[in-house]
Structure formats: structure tokens, C-alpha cells
Protein backbone atom coordinates (compact mmCIF):
# COMPACT_ATOMS: atom_id res chain seq x y z
CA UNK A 1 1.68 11.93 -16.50
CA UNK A 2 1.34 14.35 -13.66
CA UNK A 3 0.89 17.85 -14.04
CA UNK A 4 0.24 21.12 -11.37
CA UNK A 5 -1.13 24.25 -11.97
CA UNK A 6 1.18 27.33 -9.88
CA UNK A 7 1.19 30.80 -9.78
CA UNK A 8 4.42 32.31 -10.47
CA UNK A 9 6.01 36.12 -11.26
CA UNK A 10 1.67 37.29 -11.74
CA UNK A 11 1.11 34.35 -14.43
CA UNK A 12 -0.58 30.59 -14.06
CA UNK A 13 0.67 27.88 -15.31
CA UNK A 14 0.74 24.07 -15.94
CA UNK A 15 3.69 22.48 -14.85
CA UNK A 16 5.30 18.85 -14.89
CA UNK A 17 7.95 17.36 -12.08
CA UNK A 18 11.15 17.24 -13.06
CA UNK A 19 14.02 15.77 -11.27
CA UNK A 20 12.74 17.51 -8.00
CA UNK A 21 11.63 20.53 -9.68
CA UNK A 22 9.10 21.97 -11.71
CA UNK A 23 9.04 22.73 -15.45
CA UNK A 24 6.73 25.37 -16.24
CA UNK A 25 4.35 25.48 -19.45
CA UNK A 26 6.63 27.79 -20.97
CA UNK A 27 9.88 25.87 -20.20
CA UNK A 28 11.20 27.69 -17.92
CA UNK A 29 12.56 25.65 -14.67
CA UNK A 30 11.81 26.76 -11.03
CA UNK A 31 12.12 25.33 -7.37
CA UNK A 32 8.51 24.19 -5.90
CA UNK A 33 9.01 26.46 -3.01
CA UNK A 34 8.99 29.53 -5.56
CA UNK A 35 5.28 29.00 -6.86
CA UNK A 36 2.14 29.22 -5.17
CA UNK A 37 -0.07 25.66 -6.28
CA UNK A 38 -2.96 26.46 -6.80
CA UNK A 39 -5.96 23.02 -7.59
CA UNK A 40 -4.69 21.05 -10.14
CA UNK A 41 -7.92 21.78 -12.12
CA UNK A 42 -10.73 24.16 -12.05
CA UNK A 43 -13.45 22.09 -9.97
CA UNK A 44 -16.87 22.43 -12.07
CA UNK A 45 -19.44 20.68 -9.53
CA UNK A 46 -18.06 19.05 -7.05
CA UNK A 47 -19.92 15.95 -5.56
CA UNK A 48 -19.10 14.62 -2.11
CA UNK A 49 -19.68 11.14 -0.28
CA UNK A 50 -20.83 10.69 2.91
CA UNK A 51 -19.91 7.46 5.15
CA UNK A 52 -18.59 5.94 1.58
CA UNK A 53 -16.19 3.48 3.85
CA UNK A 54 -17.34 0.76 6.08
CA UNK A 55 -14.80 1.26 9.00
CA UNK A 56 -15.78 4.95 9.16
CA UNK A 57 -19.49 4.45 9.09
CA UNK A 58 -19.05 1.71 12.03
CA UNK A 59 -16.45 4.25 13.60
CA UNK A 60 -19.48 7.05 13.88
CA UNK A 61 -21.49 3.93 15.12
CA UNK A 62 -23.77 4.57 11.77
CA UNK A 63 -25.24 2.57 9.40
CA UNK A 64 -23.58 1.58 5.80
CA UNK A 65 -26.02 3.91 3.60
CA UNK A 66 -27.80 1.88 0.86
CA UNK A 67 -26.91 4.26 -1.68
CA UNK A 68 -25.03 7.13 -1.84
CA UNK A 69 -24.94 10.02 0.25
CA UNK A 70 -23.87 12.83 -1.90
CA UNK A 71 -23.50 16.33 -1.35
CA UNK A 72 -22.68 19.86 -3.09
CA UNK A 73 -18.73 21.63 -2.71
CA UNK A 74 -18.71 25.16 -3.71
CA UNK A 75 -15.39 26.55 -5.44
CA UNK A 76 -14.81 28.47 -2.75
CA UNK A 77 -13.43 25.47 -0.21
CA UNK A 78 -10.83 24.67 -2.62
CA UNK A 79 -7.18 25.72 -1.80
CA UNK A 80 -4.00 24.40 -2.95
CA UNK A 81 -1.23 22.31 -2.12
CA UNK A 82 0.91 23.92 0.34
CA UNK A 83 -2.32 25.66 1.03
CA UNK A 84 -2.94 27.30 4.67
CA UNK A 85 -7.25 26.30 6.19
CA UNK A 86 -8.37 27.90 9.46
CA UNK A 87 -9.71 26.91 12.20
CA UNK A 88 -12.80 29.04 13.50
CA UNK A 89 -12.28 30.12 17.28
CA UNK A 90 -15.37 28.87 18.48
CA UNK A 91 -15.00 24.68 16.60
CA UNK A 92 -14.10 22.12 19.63
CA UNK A 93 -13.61 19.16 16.32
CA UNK A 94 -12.00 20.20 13.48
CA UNK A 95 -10.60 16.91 11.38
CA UNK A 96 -9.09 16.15 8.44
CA UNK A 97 -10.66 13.44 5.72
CA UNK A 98 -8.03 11.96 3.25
CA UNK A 99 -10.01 11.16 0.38
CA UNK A 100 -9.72 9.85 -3.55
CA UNK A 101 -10.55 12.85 -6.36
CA UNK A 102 -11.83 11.73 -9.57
CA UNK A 103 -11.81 14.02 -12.32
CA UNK A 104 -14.09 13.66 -14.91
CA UNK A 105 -13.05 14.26 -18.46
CA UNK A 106 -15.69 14.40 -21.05
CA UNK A 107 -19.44 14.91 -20.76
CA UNK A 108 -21.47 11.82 -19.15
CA UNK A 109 -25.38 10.98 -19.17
CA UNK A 110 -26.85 7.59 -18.42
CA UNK A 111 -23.25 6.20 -18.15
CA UNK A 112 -23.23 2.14 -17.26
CA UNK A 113 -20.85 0.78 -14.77
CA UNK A 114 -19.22 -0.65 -17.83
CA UNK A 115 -17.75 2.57 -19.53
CA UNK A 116 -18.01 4.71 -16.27
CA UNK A 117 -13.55 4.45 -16.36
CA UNK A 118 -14.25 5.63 -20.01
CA UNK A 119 -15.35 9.35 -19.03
CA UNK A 120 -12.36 9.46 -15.90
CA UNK A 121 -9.70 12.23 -17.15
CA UNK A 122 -7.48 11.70 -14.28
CA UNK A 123 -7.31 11.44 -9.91
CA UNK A 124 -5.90 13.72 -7.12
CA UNK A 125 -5.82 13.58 -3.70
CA UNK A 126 -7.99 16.01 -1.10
CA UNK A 127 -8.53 16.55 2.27
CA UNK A 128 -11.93 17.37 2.59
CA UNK A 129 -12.41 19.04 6.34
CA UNK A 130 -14.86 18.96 8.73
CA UNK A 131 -16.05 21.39 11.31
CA UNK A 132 -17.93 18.80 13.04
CA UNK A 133 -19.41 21.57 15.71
CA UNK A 134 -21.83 22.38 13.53
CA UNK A 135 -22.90 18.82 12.51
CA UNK A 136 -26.76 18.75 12.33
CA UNK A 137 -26.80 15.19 10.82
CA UNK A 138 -24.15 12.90 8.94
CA UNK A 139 -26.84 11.74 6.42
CA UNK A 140 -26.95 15.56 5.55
CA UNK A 141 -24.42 17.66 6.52
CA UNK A 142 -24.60 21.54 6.27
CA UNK A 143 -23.21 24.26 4.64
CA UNK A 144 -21.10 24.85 7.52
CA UNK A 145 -19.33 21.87 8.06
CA UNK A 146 -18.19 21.47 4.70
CA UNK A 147 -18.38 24.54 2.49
CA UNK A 148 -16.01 26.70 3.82
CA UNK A 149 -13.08 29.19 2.53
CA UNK A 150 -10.12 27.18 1.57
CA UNK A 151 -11.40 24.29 3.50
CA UNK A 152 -10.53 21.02 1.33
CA UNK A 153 -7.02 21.31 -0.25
CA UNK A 154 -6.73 19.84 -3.19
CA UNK A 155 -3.55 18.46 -5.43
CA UNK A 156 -0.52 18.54 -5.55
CA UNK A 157 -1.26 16.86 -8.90
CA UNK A 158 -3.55 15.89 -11.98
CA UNK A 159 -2.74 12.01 -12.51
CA UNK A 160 -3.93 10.75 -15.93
CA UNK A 161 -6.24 7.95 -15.99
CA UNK A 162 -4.22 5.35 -17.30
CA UNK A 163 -1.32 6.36 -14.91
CA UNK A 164 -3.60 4.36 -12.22
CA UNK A 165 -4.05 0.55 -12.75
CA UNK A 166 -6.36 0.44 -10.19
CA UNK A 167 -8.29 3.53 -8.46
CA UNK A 168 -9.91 0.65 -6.40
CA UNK A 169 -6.62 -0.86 -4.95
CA UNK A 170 -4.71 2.18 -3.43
CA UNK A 171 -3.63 3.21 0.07
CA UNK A 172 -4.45 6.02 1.82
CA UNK A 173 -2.77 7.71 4.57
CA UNK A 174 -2.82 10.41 6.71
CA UNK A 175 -0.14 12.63 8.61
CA UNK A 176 -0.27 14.90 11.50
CA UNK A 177 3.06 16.39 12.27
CA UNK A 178 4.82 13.37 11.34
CA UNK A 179 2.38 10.85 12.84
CA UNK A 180 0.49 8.68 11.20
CA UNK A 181 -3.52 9.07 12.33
CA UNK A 182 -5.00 7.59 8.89
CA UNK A 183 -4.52 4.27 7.00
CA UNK A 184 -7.19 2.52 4.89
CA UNK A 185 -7.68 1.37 1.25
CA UNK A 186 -9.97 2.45 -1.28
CA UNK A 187 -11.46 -1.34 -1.91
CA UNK A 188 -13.10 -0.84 1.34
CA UNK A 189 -15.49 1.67 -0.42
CA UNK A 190 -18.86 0.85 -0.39
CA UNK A 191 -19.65 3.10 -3.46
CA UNK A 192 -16.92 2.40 -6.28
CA UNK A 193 -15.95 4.74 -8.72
CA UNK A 194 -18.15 2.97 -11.70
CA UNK A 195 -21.09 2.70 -9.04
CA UNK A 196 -20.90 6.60 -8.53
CA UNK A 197 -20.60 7.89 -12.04
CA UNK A 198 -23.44 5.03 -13.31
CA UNK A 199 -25.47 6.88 -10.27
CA UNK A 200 -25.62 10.40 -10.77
CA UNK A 201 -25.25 10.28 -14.54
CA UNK A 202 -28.18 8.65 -14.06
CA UNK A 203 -30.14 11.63 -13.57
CA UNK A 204 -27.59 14.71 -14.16
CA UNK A 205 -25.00 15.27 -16.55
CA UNK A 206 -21.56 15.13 -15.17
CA UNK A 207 -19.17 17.77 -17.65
CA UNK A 208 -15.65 18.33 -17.64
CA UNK A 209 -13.64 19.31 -14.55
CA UNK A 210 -16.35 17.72 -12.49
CA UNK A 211 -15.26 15.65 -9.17
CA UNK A 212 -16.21 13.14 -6.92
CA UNK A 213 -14.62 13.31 -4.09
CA UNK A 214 -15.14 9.36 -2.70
CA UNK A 215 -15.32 9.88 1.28
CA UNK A 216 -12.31 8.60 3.79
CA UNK A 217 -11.75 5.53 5.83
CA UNK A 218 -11.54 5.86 9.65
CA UNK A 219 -9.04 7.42 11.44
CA UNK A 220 -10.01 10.79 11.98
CA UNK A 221 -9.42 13.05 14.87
CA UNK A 222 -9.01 16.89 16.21
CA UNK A 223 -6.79 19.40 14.72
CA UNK A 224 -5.07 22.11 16.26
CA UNK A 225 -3.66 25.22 15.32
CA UNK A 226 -0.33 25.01 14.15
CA UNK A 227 -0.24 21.46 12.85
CA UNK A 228 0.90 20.52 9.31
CA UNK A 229 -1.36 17.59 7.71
CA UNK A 230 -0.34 15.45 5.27
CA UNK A 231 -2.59 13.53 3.15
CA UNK A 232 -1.13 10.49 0.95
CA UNK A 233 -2.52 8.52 -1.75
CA UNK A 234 -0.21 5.36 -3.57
CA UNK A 235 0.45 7.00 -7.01
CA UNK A 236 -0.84 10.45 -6.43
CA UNK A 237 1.41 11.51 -3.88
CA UNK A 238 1.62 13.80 -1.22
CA UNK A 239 -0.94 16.98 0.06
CA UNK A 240 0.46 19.20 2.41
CA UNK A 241 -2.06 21.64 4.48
CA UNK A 242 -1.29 23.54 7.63
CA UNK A 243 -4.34 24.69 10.30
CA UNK A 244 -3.96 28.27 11.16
């Protein structure tokens, strides 16, 4: 099942597709272009991967990390499908990093590989970008290349669990104006879903509406002003941002 959360007429609400359209928690029936999407869900933590693909470590000419890189999102970067994200004045390399979302569903603490898919609620897609001006080191990156306002759309939808056969076997793709600038897989993760959750709930508790968002496969370049982004994921479908 796949569900959005909109704004609509001063009210949020949960919505489903239907037949090109969107039926609202209430019932009521509306075109997508009449609601603002908001995220699909309320991001508690947010945990980020660095270099979590081989091609895009070997792209930045660094090496694989030997276990995760992870760092802190604040609610703040999140925007919406349809969403606008600017681009500071003074940023030569602004790009855009098409990545898996994993939502977690139910509190997790020394979680195994095993029963990691157990405490998954559902996936979504985001574009997590980066102001790579202010890049200090990609083993740590700071607040300012990844924590700002509306900076990492997220959406358009929540994707149950078992919707997805496979987290580890879908494509990813990338848009800029109509031209593909991304393509990779999420098997070429070195980090895998189960590896992540058995990993931090290994020393934190992960709690509902918690993400990971997985990292992104090479492929990424500038941004301008102006230009629409789409980010695709097989199953999840399709995240539309524009740079202002």
C-alpha cells in the first residue's frame, strides 16, 4: 500500500492514489496538483550514510569505509514532494543524491541481521543534497553541507514493507530536466539494510518514524537554478524537487 501525507483547505491528511488522483483520509477525492505533500512521515532521528556505494566512493577517489559512516539529519532539511530547495548564492557544487529511505516501524535494541526486516514499517525515496562548498571532509561532513532548510525532499510516498520483495534489488535513477545523470542499484551497497539496523541498534535504540537514509551510487553533478530533479526508485516511484 502507498500512502502521502498533503495539506489541503488548512487540514493534513493521509491519502492513497487512486486512478491518478488522490483519496483523502476523509474520502473526499482531489487532483495532486491541489495539495501541498508534505514527508510521508514525521522523521524522528534521521541517520545518514556516507560513501555507502562502491562506484561513488571510487568516483570521489575514496576508500570503501569499513563500517559505516553515519551521520545526524535535523527535521528541518525535510521538504516534500513537489517541494522547492535553494541554492545559496555563494555554493559553486550543489548536487543531488538519490537515495533509499527506510522507515522504521517499531522500537529496536540489539536487533540481529536476522530480524532487522522485522522492525522495517515501510521505504521512500529522498534526495539528500549536498552543498559540497563547504565540505571539510567526506568521512565527516558538516552541518552545512547537509543540514539545511528544506534541503532533502522526501516522498512522494510511504511503501509498506511487504510491498517491496527486495529493498536490496531496486534501481535507482536520477533526472535533471529530463536527462538522465543517475543510474545504480541498491545491491551495490556496501552497508545493507540488515547490516545498518544490526549496527546502530547495537548501541542506540532506533523508535518509530526513525530513517536511514542508505547513501547514493555515482552519478552526481552541479545543479543550477531553475532545474527540476527527479529522483526514481523501482516500486517507490517518483520525487520531484526544483532548485530555486
Amino acid at each position: 500500500m502507498k500512502t502521502a501525507r498533503v495539506a489541503f483547505e488548512g487540514d493534513i491528511f493521509y491519502a492513497v492514489p487512486l486512478e491518478g488522483k488522490l483519496k483523502l483520509a476523509n474520502g473526499r477525492i482531489v487532483e495532486e496538483e491541489q495539495v501541498a505533500w508534505l514527508p510521508p512521515v514525521k522523521p524522528g532521528t534521521c541517520f545518514a550514510l556516507g560513501l555507502n556505494y562502491m562506484d561513488h566512493a571510487t568516483e570521489l577517489k575514496f576508500k570503501a569505509p569499513e563500517e559505516p559512516l553515519v551521520f545526524l539529519k535535523g527535521p528541518n532539511t525535510f521538504v516534500g514532494h513537489l517541494g522547492r530547495t535553494k541554492r545559496p548564492e555563494d555554493v559553486t557544487n550543489m548536487h543531488y543524491e538519490c537515495e533509499l529511505a527506510v522507515i522504521i516501524g517499531r522500537q529496536a535494541r540489539a536487533v540481529s541481521k536476522a530480524e532487522a526486516y522485522d522492525y522495517v514499517a515501510g521505504y521512500t525515496i529522498a534526495n539528500d543534497y549536498a552543498f559540497r562548498d563547504y565540505l571539510e571532509n567526506y568521512y565527516r561532513p558538516n552541518l552545512r553541507v547537509k543540514n539545511r532548510d528544506h534541503s532533502t525532499p522526501l516522498g512522494p510516498w510511504f511503501v509498506d514493507a511487504a510491498d517491496i520483495k527486495d529493498p536490496m534489488n531496486l534501481s535507482l535513477r536520477t533526472f535533471i530536466n529530463g536527462e538522465k545523470v543517475q543510474e545504480g542499484r541498491t545491491n551495490d551497497m556496501i552497508f545493507k539494510v540488515d547490516d545498518l539496523i544490526e549496527y546502530l541498534s547495537g548501541f542506540m535504540t532506533l523508535n518509530p518514524g526513525d530513517l536511514l537514509l542508505t547513501g547514493t551510487p555515482k552519478g552526481t553533478i552541479d545543479t543550477k537554478v531553475g532545474d527540476e530533479v527527479v529522483t526514481e526508485i523501482e516500486g517507490l516511484g517518483k520525487l520531484i524537487n526544483t532548485i530555486v
